[in-house]
N, C-alpha and C. Protein backbone atom coordinates (compact mmCIF):
# COMPACT_ATOMS: atom_id res chain seq x y z
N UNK A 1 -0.82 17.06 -44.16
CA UNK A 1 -1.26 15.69 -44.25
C UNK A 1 -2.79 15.62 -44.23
N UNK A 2 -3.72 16.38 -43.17
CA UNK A 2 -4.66 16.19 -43.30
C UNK A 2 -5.91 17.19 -44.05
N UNK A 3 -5.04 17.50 -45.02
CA UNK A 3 -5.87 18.66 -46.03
C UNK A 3 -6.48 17.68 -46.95
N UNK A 4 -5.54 16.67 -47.14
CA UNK A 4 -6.53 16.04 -48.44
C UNK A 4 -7.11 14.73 -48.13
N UNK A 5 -6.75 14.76 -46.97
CA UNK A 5 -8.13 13.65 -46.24
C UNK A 5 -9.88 14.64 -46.25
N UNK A 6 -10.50 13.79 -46.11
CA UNK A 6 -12.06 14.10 -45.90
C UNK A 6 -12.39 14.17 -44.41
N UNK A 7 -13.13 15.48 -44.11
CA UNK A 7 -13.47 15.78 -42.57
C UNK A 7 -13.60 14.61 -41.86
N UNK A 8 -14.39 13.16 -42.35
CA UNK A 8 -15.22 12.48 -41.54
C UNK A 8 -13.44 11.77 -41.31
N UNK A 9 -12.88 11.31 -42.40
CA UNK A 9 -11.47 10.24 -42.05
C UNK A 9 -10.92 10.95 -41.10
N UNK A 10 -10.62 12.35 -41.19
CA UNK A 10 -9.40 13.19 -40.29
C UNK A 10 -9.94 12.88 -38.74
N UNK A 11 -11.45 13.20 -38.45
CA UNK A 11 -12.01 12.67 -37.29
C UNK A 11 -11.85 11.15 -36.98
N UNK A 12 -11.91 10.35 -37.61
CA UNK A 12 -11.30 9.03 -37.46
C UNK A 12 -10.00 8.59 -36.80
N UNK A 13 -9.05 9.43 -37.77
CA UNK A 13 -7.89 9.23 -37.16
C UNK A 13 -7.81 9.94 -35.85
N UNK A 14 -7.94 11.38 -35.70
CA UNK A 14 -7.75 11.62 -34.37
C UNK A 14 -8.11 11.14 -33.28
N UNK A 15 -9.74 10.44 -33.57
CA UNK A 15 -9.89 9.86 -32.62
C UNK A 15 -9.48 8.77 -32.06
N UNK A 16 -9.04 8.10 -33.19
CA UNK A 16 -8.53 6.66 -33.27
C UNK A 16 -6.59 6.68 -32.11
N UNK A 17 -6.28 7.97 -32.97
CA UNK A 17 -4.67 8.06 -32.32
C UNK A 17 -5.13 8.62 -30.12
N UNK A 18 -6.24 9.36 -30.21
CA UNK A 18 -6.45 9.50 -28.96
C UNK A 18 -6.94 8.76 -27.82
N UNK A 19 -7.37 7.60 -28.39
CA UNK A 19 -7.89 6.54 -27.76
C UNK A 19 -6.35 5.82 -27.80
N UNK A 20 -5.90 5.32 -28.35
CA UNK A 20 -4.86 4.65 -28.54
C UNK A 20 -3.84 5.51 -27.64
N UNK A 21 -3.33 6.67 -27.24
CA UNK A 21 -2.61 7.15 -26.39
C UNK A 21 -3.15 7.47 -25.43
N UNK A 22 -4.52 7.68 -24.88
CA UNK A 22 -4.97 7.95 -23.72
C UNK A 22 -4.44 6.65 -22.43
N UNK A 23 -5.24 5.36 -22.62
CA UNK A 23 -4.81 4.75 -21.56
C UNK A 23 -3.48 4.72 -21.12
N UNK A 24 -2.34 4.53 -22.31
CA UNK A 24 -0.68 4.59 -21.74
C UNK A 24 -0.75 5.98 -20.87
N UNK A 25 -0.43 6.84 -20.89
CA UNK A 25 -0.61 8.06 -20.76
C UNK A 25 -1.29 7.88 -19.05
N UNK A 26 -2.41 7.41 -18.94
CA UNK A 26 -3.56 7.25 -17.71
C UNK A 26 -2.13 6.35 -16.66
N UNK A 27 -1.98 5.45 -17.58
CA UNK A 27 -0.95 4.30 -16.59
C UNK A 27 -0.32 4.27 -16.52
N UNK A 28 0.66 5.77 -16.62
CA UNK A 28 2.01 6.08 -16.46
C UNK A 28 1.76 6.82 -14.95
N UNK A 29 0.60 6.80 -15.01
CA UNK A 29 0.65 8.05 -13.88
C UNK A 29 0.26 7.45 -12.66
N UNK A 30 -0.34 5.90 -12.59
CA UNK A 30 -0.61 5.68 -11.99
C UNK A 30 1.07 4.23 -10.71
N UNK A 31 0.46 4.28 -9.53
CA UNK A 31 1.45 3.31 -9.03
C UNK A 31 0.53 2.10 -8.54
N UNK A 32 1.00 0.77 -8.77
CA UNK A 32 0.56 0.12 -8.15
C UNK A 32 1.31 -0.03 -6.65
N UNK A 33 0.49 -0.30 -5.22
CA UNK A 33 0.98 0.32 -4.38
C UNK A 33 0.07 -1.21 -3.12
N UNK A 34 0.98 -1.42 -2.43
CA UNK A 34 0.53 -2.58 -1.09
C UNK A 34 -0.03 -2.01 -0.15
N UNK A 35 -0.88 -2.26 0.93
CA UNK A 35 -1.79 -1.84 1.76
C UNK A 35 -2.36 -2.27 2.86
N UNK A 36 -1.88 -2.36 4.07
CA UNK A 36 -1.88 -3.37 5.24
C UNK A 36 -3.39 -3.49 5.63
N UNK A 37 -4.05 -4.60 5.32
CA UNK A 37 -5.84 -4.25 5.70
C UNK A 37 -6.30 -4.84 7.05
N UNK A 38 -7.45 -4.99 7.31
CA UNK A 38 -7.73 -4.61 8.99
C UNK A 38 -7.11 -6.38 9.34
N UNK A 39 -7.33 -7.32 8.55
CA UNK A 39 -6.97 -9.02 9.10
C UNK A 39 -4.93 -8.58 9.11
N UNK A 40 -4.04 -7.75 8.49
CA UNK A 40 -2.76 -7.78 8.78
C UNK A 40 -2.59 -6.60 9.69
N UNK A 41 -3.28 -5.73 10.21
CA UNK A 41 -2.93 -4.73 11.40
C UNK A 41 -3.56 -6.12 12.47
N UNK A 42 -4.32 -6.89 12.83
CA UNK A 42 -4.88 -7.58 13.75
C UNK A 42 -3.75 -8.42 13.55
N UNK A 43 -2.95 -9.12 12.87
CA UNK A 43 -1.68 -9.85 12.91
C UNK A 43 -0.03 -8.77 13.73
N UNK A 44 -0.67 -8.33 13.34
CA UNK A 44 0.97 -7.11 13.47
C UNK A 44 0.58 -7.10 15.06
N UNK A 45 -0.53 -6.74 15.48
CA UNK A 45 -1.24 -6.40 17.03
C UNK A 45 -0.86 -7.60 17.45
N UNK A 46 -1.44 -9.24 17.02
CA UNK A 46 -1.13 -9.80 17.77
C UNK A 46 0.46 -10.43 18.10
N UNK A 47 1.16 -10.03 17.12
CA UNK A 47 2.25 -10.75 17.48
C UNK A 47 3.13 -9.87 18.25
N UNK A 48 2.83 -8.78 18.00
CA UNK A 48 3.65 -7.45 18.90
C UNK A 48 2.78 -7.94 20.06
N UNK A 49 1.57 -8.23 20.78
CA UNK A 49 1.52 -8.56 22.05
C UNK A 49 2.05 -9.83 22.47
N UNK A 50 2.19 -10.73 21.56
CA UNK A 50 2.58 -12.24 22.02
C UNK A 50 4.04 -11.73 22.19
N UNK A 51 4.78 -10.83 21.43
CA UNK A 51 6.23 -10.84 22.20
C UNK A 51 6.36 -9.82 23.92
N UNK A 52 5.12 -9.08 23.76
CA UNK A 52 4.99 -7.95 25.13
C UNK A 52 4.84 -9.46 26.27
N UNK A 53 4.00 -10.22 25.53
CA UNK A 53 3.44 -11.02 27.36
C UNK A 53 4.64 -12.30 27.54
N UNK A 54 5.43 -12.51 26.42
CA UNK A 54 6.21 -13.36 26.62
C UNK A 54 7.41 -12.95 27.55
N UNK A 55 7.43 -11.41 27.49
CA UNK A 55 8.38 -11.33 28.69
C UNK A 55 8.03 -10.16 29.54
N UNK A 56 6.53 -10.60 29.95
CA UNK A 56 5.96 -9.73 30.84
C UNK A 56 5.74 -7.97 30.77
N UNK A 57 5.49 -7.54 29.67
CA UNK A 57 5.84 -6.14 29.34
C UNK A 57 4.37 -5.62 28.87
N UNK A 58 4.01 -4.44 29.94
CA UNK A 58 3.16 -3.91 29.37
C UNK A 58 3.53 -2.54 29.17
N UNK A 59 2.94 -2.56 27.69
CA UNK A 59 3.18 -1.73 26.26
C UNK A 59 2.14 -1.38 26.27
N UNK A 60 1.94 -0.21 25.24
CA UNK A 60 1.04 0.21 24.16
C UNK A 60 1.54 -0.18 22.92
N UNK A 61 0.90 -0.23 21.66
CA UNK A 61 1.20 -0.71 20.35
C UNK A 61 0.40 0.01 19.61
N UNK A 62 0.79 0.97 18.64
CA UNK A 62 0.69 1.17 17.34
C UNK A 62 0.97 1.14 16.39
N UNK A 63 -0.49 0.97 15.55
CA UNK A 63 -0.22 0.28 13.85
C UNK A 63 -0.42 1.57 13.09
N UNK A 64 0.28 2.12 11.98
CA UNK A 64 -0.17 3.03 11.19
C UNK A 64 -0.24 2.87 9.39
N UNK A 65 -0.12 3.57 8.46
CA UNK A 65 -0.95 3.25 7.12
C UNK A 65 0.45 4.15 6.88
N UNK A 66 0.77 4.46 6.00
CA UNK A 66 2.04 5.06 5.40
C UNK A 66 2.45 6.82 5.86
N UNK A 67 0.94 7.24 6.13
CA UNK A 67 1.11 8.63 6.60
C UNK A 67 0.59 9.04 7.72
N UNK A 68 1.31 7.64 8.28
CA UNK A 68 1.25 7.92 10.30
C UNK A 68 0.08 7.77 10.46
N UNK A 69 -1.43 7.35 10.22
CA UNK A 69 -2.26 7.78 10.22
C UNK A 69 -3.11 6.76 11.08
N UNK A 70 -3.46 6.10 12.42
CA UNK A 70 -3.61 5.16 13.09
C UNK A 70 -4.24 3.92 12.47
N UNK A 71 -4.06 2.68 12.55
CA UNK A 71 -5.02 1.82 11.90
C UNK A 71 -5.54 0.90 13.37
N UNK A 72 -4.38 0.63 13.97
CA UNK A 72 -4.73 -0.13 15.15
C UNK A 72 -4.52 -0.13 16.17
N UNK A 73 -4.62 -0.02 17.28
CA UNK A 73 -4.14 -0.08 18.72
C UNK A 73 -4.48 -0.89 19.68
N UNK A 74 -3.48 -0.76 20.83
CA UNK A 74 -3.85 -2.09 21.90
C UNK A 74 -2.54 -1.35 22.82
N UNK A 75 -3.33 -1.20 23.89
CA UNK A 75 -2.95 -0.73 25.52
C UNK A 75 -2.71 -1.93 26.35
N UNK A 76 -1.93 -3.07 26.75
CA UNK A 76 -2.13 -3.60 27.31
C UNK A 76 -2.26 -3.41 28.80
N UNK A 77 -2.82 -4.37 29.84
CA UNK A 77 -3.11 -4.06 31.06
C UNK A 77 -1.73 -3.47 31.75
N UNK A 78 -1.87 -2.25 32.40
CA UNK A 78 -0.65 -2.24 33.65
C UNK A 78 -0.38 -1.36 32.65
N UNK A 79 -0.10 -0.86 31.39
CA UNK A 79 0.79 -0.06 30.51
C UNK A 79 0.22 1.12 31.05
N UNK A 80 1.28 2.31 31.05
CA UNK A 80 1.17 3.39 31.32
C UNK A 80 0.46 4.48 30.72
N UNK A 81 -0.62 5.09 31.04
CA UNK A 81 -1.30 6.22 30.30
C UNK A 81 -0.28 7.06 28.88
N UNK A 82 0.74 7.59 29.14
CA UNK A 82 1.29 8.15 28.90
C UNK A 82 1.66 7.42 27.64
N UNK A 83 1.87 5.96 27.56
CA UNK A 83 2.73 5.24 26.73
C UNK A 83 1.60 5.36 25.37
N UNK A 84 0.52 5.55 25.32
CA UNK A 84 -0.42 6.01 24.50
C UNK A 84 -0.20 6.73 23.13
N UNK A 85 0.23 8.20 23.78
CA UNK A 85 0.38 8.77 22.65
C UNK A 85 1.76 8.99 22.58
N UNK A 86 2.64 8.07 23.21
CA UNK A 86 4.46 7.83 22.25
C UNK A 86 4.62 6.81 21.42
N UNK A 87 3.64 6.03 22.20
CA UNK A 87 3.57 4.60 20.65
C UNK A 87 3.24 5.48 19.53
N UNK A 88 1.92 6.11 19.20
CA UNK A 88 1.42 6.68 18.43
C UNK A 88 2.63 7.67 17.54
N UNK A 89 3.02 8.47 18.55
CA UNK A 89 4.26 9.16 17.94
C UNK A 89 4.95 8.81 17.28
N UNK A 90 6.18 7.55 18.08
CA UNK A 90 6.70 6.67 17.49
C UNK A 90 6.68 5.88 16.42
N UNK A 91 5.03 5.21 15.67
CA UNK A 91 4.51 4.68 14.74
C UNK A 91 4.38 5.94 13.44
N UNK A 92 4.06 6.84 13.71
CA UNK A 92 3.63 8.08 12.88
C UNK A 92 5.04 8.40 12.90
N UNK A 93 6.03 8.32 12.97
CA UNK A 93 7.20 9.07 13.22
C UNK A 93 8.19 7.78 12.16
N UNK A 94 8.06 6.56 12.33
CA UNK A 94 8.20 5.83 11.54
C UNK A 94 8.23 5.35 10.23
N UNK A 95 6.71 6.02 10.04
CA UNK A 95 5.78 5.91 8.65
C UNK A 95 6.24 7.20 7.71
N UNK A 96 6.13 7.79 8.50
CA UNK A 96 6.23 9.08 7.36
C UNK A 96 8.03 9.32 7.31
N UNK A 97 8.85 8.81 7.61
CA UNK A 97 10.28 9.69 7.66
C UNK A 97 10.76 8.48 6.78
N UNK A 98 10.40 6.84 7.24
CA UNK A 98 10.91 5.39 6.34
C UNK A 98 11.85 4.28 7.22
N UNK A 99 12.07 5.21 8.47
CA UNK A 99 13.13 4.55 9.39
C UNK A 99 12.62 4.48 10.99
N UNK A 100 13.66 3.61 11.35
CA UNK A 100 13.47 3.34 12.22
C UNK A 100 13.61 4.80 13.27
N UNK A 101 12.70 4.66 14.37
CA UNK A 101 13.13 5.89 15.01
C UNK A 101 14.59 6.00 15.69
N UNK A 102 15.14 4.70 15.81
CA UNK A 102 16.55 4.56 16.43
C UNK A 102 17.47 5.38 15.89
N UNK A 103 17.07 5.84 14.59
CA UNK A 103 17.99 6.61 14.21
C UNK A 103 18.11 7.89 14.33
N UNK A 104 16.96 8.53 15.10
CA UNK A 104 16.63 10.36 15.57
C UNK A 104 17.43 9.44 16.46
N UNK A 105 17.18 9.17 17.74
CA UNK A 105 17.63 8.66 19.03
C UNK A 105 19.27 8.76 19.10
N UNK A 106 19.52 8.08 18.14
CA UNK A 106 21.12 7.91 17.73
C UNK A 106 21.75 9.39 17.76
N UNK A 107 20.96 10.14 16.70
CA UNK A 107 21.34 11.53 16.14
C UNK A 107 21.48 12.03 17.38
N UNK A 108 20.02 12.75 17.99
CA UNK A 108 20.54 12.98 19.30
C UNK A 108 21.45 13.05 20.22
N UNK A 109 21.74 11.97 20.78
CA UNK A 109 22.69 11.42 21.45
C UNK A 109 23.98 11.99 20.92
N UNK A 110 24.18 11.85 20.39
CA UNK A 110 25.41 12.40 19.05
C UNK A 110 25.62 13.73 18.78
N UNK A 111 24.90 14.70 19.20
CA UNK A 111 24.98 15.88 19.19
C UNK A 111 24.38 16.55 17.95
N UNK A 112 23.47 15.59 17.10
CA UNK A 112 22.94 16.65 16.18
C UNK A 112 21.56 16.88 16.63
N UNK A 113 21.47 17.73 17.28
CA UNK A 113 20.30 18.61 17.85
C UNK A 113 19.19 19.12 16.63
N UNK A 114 19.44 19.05 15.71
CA UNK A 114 18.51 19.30 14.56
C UNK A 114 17.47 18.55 14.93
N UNK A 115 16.89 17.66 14.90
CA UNK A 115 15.90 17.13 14.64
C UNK A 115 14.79 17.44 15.96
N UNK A 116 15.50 17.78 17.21
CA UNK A 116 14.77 18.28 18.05
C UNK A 116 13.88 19.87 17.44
N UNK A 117 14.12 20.12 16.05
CA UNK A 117 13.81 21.38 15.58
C UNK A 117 12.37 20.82 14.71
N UNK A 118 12.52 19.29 14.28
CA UNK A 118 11.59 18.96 13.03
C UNK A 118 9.54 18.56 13.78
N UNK A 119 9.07 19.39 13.57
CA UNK A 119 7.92 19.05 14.14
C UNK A 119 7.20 17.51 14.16
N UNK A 120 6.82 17.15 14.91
CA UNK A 120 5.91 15.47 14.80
C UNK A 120 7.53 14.74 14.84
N UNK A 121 8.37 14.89 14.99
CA UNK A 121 9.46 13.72 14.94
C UNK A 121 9.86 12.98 16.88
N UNK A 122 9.33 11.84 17.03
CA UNK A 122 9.52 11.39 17.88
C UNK A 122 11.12 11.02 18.00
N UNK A 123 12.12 11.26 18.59
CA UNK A 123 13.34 10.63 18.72
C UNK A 123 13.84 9.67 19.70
N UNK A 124 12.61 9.09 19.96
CA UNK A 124 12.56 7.85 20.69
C UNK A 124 12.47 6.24 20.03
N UNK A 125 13.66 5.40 20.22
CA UNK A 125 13.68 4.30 20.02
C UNK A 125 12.45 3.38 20.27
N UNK A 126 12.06 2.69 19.25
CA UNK A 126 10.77 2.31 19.04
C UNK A 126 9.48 2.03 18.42
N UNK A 127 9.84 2.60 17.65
CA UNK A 127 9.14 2.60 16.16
C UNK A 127 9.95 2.35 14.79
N UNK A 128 9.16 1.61 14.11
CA UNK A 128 9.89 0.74 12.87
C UNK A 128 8.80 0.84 11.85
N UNK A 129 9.46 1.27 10.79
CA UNK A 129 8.44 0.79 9.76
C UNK A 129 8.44 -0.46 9.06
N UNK A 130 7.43 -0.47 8.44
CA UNK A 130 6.88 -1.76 7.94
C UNK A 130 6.96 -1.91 6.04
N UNK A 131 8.08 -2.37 5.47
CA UNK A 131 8.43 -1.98 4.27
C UNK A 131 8.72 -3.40 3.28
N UNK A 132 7.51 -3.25 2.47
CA UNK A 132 7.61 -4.57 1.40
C UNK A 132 7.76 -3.45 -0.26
N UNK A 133 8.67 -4.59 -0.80
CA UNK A 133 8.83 -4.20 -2.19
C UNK A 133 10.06 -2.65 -2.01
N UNK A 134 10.40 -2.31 -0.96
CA UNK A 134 10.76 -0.74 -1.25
C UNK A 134 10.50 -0.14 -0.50
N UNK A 135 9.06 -0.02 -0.24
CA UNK A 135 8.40 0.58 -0.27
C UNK A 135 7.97 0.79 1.33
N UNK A 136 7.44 2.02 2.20
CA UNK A 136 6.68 1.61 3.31
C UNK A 136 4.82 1.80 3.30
N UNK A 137 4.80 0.93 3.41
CA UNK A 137 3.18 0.51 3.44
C UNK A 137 2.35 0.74 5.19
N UNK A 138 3.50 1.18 6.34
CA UNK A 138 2.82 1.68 7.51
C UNK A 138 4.16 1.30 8.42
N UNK A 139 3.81 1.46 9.69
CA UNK A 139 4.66 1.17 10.72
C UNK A 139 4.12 0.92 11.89
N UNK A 140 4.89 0.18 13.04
CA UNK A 140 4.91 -0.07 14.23
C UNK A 140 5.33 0.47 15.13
N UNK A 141 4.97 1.27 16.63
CA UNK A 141 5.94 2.20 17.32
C UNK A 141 4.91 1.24 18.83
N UNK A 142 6.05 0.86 19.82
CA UNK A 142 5.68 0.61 21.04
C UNK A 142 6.08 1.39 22.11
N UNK A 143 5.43 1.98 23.16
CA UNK A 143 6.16 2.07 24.05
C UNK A 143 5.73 1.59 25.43
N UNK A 144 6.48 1.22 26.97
CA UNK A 144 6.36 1.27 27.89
C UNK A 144 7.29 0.15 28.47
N UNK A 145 8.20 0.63 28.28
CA UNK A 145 9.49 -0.85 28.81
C UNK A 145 10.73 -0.07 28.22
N UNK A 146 11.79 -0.14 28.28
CA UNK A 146 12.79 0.84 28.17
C UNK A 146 12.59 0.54 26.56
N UNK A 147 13.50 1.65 26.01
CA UNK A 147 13.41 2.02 24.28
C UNK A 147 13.93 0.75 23.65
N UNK A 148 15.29 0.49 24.07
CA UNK A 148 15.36 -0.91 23.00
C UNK A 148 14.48 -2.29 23.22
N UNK A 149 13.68 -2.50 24.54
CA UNK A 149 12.47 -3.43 24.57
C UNK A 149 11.31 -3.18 23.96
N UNK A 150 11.16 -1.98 23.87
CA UNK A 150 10.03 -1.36 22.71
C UNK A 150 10.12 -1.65 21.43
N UNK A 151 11.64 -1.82 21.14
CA UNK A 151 11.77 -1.92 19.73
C UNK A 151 11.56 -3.55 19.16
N UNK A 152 12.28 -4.41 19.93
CA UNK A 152 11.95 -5.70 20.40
C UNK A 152 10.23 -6.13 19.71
N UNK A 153 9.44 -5.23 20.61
CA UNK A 153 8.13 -5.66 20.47
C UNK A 153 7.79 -5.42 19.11
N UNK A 154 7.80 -4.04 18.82
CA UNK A 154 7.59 -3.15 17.50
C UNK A 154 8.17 -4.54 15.88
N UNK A 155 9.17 -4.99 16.75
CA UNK A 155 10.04 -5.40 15.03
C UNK A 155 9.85 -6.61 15.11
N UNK A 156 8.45 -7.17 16.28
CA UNK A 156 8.08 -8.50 16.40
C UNK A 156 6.68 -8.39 15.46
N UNK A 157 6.25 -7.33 16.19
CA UNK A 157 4.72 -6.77 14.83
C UNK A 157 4.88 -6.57 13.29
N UNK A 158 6.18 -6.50 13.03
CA UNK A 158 6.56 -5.63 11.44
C UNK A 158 7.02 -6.85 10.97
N UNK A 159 7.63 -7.81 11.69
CA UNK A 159 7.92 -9.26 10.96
C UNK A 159 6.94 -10.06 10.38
N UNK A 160 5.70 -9.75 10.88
CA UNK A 160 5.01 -10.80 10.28
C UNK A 160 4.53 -10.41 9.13
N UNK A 161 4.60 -9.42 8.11
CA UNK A 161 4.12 -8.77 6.74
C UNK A 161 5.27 -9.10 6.31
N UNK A 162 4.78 -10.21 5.13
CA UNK A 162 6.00 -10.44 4.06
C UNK A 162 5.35 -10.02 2.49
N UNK A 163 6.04 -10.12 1.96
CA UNK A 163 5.98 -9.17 0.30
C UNK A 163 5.08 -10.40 -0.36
C-alpha cells in the first residue's frame, strides 16, 4: 500500500493513524478512581467521635487511604495507650484485604487458624472499610471498648462518605 504513496503522504498517514490511536490506548489504561481528602477524613473523625462520646467510650480512631496507609487519627481522653496501634491495625487491615475485620475474628473463632499465619492481618473486630462505587477508597478501625463497640464507632465514621 505504501510503495506508491510519496515519502512525505506515507509520513502523514502514520502520523496521522498514531495520533489518532495514541490517546484511546493512554485511556484504556487509565482508572478513574475516588479519594477521601483531608475535609472527609475530619468528617469520618468527627462522627466516629460523636458516636464514642455519645456513649461514653474512649477509643482511638483510625482513618486510612486504600493501602492502610494513615490519613487521620484521634486518641480520645482516658483511651488506652495500647488502643493506638490496634485501631491503626484494624484500619490498615480493613483497607487493604476490602472487609470488615469481623470476618478474620469470625474465621478464628471457627477454627481456621490460617490467617493467624497472614502477616499485618489484624483479626480483631473493628475495622471497616470505607467503599463507594465498588470500590474501597480507605477504612475505619477503632479500638478501646469491647470489639463489637468498636465496630459501632468505626461504621459510624464510614457512614458518612456517600458515592
Amino acid at each position: 500500500m505504501f510503495r506508491s504513496m510519496q515519502p512525505r503522504r506515507v509520513i502523514a498517514v502514520l502520523t496521522a493513524t498514531a495520533l489518532l490511536t495514541a490517546p484511546r490506548a493512554a485511556h484504556a489504561q487509565l482508572a478513574d478512581t475516588k479519594a477521601l481528602t483531608a475535609a472527609a477524613v475530619k468528617n469520618v473523625l468527627a462522627a466516629a467521635e460523636a458516636k464514642a462520646r455519645e456513649n461514653q467510650w474512649n477509643v482511638s480512631i483510625a482513618v486510612t487511604d486504600p493501602a492502610g496507609d494513615l490519613l487521620g487519627f484521634l486518641k480520645l481522653d482516658g483511651a488506652a495507650t495500647g488502643t493506638v496501634q490496634i485501631a491503626q491495625g484494624k484500619a490498615r487491615t480493613a483497607a487493604r484485604f476490602g472487609r470488615p475485620t469481623k470476618v478474620y475474628a469470625d474465621r478464628i473463632l471457627n477454627d481456621t487458624l490460617t490467617f493467624l499465619s497472614v502477616e499485618g492481618v489484624v483479626q480483631l473486630q473493628g475495622g471497616v472499610p470505607i467503599i463507594v462505587n465498588g470500590r474501597v477508597i480507605g477504612a475505619v478501625g477503632v479500638s478501646g471498648v469491647t470489639s463489637a463497640q468498636d465496630e459501632q464507632v468505626a461504621m459510624a465514621g464510614a457512614a458518612v462518605i456517600k458515592p
